[in-house]
Protein backbone atom coordinates (compact mmCIF):
# COMPACT_ATOMS: atom_id res chain seq x y z
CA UNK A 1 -91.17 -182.32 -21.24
CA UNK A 2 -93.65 -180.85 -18.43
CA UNK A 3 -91.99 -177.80 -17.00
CA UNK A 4 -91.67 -177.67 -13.22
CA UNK A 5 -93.04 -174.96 -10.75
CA UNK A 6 -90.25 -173.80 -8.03
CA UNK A 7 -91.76 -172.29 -4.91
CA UNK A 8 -89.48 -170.33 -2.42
CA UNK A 9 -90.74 -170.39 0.79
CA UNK A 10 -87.78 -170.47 2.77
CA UNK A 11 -88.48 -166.81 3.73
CA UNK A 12 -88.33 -165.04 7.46
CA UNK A 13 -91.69 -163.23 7.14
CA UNK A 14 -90.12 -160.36 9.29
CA UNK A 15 -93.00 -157.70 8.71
CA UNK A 16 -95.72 -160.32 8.62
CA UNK A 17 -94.69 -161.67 12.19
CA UNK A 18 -94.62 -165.58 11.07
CA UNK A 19 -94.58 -168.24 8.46
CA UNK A 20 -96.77 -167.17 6.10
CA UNK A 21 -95.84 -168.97 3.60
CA UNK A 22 -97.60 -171.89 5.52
CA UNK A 23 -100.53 -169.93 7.31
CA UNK A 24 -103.87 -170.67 6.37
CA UNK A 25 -106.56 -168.36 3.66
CA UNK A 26 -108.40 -170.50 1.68
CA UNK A 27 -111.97 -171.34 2.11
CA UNK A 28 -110.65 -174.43 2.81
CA UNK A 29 -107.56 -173.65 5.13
CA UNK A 30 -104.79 -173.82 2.36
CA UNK A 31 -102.46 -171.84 2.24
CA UNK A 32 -101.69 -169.52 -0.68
CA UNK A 33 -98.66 -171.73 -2.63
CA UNK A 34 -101.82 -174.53 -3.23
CA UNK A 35 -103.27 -172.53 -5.07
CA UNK A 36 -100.27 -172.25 -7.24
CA UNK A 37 -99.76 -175.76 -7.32
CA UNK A 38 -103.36 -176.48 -8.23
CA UNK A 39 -103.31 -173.72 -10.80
CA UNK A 40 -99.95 -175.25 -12.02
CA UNK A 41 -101.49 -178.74 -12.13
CA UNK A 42 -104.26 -177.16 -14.39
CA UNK A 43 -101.74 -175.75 -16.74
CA UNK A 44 -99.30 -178.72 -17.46
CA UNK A 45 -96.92 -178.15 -14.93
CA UNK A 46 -95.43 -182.03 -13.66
CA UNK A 47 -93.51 -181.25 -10.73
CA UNK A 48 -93.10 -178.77 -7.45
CA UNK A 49 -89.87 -177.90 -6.14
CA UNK A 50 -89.96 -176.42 -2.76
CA UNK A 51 -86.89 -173.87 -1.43
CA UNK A 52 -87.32 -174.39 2.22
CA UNK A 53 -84.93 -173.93 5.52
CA UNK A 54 -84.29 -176.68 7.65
CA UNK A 55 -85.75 -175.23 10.87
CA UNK A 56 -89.08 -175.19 9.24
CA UNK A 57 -88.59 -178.39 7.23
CA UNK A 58 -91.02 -180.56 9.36
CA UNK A 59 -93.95 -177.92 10.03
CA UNK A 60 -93.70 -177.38 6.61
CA UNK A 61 -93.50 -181.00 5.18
CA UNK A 62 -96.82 -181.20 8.07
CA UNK A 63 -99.06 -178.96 6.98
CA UNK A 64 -98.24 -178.23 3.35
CA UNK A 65 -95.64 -181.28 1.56
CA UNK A 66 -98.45 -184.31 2.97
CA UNK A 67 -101.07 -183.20 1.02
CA UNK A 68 -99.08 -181.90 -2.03
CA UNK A 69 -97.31 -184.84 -2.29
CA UNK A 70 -100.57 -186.73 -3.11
CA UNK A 71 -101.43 -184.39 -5.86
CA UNK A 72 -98.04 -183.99 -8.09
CA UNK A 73 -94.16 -184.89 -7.95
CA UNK A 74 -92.48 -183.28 -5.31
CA UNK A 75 -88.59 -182.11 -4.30
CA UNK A 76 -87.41 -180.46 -1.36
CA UNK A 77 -83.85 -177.62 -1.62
CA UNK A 78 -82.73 -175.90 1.09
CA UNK A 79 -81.47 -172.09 1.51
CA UNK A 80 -79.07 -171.85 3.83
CA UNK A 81 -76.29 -169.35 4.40
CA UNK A 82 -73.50 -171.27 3.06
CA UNK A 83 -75.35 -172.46 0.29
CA UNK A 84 -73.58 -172.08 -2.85
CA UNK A 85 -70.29 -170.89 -1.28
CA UNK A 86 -68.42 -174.41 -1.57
CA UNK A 87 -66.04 -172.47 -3.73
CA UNK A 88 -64.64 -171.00 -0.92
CA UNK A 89 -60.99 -172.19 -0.08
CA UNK A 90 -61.14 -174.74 2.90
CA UNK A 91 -60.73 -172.65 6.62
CA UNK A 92 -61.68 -169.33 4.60
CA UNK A 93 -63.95 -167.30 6.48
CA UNK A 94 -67.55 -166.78 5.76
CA UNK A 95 -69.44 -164.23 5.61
CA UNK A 96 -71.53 -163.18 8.36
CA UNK A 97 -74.86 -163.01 7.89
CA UNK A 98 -78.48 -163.19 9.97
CA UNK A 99 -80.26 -164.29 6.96
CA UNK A 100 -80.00 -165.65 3.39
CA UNK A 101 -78.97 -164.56 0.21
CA UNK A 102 -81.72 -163.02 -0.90
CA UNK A 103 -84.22 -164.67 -4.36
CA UNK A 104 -81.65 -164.97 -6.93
CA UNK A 105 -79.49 -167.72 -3.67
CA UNK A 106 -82.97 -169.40 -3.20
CA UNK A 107 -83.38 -169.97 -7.24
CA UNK A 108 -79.46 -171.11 -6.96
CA UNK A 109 -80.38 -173.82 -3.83
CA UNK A 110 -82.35 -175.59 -6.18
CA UNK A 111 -80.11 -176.53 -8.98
CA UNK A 112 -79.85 -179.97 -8.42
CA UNK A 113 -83.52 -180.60 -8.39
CA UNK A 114 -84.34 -179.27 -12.25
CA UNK A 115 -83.13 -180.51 -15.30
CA UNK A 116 -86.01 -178.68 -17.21
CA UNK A 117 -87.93 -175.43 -18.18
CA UNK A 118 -89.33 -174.12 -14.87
CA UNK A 119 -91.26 -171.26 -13.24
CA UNK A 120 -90.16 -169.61 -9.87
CA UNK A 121 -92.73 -168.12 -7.84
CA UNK A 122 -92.80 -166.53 -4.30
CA UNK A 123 -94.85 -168.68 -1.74
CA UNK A 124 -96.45 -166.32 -0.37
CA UNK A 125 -98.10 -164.63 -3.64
CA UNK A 126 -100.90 -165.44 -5.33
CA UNK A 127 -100.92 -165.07 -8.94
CA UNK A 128 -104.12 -166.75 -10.46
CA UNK A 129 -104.94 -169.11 -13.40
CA UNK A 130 -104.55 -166.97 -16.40
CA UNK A 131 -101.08 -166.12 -15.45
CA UNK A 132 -99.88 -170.07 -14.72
CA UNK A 133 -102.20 -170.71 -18.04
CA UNK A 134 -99.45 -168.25 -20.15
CA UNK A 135 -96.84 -169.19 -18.72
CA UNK A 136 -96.90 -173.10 -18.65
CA UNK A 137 -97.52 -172.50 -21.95
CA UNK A 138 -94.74 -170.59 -22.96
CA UNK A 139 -91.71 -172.81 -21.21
CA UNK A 140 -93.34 -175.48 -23.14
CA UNK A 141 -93.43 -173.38 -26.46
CA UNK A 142 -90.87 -170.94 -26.68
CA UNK A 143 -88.63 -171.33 -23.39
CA UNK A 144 -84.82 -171.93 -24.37
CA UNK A 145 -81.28 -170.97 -23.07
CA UNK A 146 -81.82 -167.49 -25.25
CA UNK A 147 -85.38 -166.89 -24.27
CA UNK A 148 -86.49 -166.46 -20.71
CA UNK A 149 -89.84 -165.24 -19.55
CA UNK A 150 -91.89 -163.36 -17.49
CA UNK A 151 -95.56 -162.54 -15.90
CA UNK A 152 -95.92 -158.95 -15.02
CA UNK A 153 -98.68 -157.17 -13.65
CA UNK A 154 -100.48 -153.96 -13.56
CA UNK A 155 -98.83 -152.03 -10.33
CA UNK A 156 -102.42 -150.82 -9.39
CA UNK A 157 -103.31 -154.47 -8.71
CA UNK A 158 -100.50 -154.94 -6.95
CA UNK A 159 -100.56 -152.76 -3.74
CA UNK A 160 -101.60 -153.56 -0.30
CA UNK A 161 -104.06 -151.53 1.76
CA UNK A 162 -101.82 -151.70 4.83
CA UNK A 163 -98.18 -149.86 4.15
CA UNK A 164 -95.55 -149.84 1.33
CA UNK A 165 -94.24 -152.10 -0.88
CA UNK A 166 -91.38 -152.70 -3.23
CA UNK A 167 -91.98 -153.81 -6.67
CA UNK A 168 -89.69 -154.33 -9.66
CA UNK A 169 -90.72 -151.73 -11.99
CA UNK A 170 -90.66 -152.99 -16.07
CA UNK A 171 -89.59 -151.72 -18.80
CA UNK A 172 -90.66 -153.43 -22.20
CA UNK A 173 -89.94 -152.74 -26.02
CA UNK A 174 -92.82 -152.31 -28.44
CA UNK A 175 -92.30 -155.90 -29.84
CA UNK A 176 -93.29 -157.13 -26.31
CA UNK A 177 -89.52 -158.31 -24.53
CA UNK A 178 -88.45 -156.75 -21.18
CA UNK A 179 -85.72 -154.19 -21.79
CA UNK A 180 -85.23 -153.55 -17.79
CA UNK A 181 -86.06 -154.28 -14.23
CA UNK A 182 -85.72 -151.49 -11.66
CA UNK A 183 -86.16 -152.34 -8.07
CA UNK A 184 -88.31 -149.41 -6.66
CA UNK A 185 -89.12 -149.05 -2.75
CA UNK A 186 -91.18 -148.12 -0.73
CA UNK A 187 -94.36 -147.72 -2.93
CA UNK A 188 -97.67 -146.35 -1.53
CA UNK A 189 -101.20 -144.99 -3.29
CA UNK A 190 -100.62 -141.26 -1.21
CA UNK A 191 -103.12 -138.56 -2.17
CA UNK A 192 -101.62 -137.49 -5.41
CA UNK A 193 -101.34 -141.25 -6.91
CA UNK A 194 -99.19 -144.13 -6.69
CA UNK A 195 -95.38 -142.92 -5.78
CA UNK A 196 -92.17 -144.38 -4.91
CA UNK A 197 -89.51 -142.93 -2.03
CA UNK A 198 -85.91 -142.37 -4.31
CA UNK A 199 -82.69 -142.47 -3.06
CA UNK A 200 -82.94 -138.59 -1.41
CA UNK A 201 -86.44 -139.30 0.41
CA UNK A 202 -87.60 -137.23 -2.99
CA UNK A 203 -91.38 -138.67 -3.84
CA UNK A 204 -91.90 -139.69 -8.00
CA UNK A 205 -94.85 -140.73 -9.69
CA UNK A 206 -95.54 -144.17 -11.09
CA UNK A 207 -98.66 -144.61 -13.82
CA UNK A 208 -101.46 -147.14 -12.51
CA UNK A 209 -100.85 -149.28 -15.50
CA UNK A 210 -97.09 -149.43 -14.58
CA UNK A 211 -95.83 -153.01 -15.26
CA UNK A 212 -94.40 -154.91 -12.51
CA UNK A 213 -92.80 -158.00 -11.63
CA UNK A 214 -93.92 -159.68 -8.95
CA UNK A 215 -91.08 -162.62 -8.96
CA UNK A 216 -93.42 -164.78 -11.60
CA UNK A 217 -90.53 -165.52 -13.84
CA UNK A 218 -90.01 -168.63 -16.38
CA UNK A 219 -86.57 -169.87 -16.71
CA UNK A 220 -84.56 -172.54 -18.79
CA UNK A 221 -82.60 -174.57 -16.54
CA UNK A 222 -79.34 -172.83 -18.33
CA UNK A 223 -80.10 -170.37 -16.20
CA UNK A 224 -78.36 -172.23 -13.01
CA UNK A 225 -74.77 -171.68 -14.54
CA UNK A 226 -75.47 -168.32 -14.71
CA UNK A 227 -76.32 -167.87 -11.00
CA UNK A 228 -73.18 -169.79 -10.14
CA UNK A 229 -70.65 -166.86 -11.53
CA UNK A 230 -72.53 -164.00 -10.52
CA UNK A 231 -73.55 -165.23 -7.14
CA UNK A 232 -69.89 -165.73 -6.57
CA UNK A 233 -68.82 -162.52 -8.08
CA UNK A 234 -71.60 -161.11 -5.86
CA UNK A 235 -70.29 -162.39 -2.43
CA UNK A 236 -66.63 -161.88 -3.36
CA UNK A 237 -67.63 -157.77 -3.50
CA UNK A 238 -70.15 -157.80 -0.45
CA UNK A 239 -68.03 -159.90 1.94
CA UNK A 240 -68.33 -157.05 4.89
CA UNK A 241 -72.23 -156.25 3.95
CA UNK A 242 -73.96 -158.66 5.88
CA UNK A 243 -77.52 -157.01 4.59
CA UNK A 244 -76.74 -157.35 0.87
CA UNK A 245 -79.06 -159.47 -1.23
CA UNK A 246 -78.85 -160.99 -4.36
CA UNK A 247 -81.83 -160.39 -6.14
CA UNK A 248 -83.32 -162.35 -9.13
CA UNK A 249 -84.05 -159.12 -11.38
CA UNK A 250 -80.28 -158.06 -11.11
CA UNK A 251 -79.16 -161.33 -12.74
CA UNK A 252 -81.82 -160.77 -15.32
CA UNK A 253 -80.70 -157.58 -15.62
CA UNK A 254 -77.34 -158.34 -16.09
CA UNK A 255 -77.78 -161.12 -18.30
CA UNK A 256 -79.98 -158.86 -20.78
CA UNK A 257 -77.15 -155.98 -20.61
CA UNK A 258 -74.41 -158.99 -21.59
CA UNK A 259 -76.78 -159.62 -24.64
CA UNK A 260 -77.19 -163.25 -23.62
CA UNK A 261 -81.05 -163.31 -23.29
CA UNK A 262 -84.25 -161.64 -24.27
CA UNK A 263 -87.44 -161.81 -21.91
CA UNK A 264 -90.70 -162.37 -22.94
CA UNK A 265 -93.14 -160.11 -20.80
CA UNK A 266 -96.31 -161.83 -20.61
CA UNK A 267 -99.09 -159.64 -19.21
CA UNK A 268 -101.74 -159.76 -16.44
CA UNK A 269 -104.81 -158.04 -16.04
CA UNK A 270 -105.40 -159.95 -12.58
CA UNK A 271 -105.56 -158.59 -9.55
CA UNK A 272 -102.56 -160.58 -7.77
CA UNK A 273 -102.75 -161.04 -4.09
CA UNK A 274 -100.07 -160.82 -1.31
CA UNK A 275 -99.58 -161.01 2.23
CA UNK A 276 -96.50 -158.47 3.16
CA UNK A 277 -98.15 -157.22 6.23
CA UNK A 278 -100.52 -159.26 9.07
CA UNK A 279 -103.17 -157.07 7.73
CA UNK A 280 -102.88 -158.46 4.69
CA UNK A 281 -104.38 -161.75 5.29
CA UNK A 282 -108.13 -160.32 6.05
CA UNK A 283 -108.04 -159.39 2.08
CA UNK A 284 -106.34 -162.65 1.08
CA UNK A 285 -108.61 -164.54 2.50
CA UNK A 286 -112.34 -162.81 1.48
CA UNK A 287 -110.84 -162.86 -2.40
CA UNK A 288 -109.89 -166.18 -2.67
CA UNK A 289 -113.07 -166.76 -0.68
CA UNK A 290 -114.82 -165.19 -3.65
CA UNK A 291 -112.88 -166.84 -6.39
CA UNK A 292 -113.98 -170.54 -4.96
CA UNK A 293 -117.55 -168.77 -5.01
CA UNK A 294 -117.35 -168.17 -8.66
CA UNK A 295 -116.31 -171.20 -9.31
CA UNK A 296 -112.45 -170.97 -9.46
CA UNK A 297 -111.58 -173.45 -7.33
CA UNK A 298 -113.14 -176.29 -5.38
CA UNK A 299 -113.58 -176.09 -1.69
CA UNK A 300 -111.95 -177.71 -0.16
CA UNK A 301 -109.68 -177.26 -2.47
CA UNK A 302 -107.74 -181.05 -2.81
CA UNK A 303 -109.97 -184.30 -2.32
């Protein structure tokens, strides 16, 4: 069974200023999820399944779905707040919010939409051929409801030029299986090396070669049951904090802590590529430029 590549685009963009997740950088125009799909496509993916909102559904089925559609099979889930909360008693009030859940809600929207192995990416990241390559391979291989996996990256080819950012810092056993994700903020390259703001404002160091996750994650569909109870457990303890967000790593987390899993940590040399501030998408755009130069990709980039 082809596994099937989950895209979550249903985010605000609040730093960038706009839907990225739809704005074009490619040679050709596209934006950064085709290259995901076309890399996926390459690697024996056989379906995409966006996470979208509703408010954005028809720019977004416009600019992006019409000309994926032609290439591969497509689905469409939506994030919205009350997604996932149908266990709540009828009348029972819900929790106020401004925005979504948070990664671990937007895997959770789509669980009627995959009945097999799957990848979940973030739309607005791009995360090259050799990493799709490894990882289409391994949901095909060794994916099961006991074995998840992951692609994680160097942390020095993760940063942006332009400010901060947060990245989920790995921790991996000699025999090569994630033992821990820690969700570190606020990282910059300051003047004594790559460091990370803790909880008192206190700067610590973080190793170049760090590994990271950067949301590239490879999941058996058993995974959706698991979302269910802790999502639930989640907003029954975070009613009254309307900024709380339920992240993908912390179900991993907690899933690997409960003994239920082990994670495969596939690793990237790449340099990955992301757009977190408007700034951003000046170096997008010149590398992927160079990529199609080199021969990585066609321009433009669907015929």
């Amino acid at each position: 069974m082809k596994p099937t590549l989950l895209i979550l685009a249903a985010g605000v963009g609040s730093r960038y200023g706009g839907l990225k997740q739809v704005d074009g950088m490619g040679p050709g125009g596209e934006a950064i999820l085709e290259f995901s799909v076309f890399d996926a496509l390459r690697a024996g993916f056989g379906k995409v399944v966006f996470v979208i909102r509703k408010d954005i559904e028809a720019e977004f089925r416009e600019r992006i779905g019409r000309k994926i559609e032609r290439q591969i099979a497509v689905e469409y889930a939506f994030q919205e707040m009350n997604t996932g909360l149908d266990w709540l008693p009828p009348g029972a009030a819900q929790p106020h919010r401004e925005k979504p859940w948070g990664t671990g809600h937007a895997i959770l929207s789509a669980k009627n939409y995959i009945s097999e192995p799957f990848a979940a990416i973030n739309a607005d990241d791009f995360y090259g051929a050799e990493a799709f390559n490894a990882l289409g391979q391994f949901l095909q291989t060794e994916c099961s409801p006991s074995v998840f996996g992951m692609v994680a990256y160097q942390l020095a080819n993760t940063l942006s030029e332009n400010g901060y950012v947060s990245r989920g810092v790995c921790a991996v056993s000699p025999e090569g299986y994630l033992t821990e994700v820690t969700e570190r903020t606020k990282i910059d390259r300051l003047e004594g090396g790559i460091q990370f703001v803790g909880e008192n404002a206190e700067l610590h160091p973080l190793a170049d070669h760090t590994p990271v996750s950067m949301n590239f994650w490879g999941f058996h569909h058993s995974i959706f049951s698991e979302l269910e109870t802790q999502f639930r457990a989640f907003v029954e303890a975070n009613m009254e904090r309307p900024k709380a967000e339920f992240y993908i790593p912390t179900v991993v987390n907690n899933m690997l802590n409960a003994g239920k899993i082990r994670v495969r940590v596939l690793s990237s040399d790449s340099q990955w590529y992301g757009v977190t501030y408007p700034e951003d998408k000046e170096t997008v755009r010149g590398a992927l430029g160079e990529i199609a130069s080199a021969g990585g990709y066609p321009v433009p980039l669907w015929t």
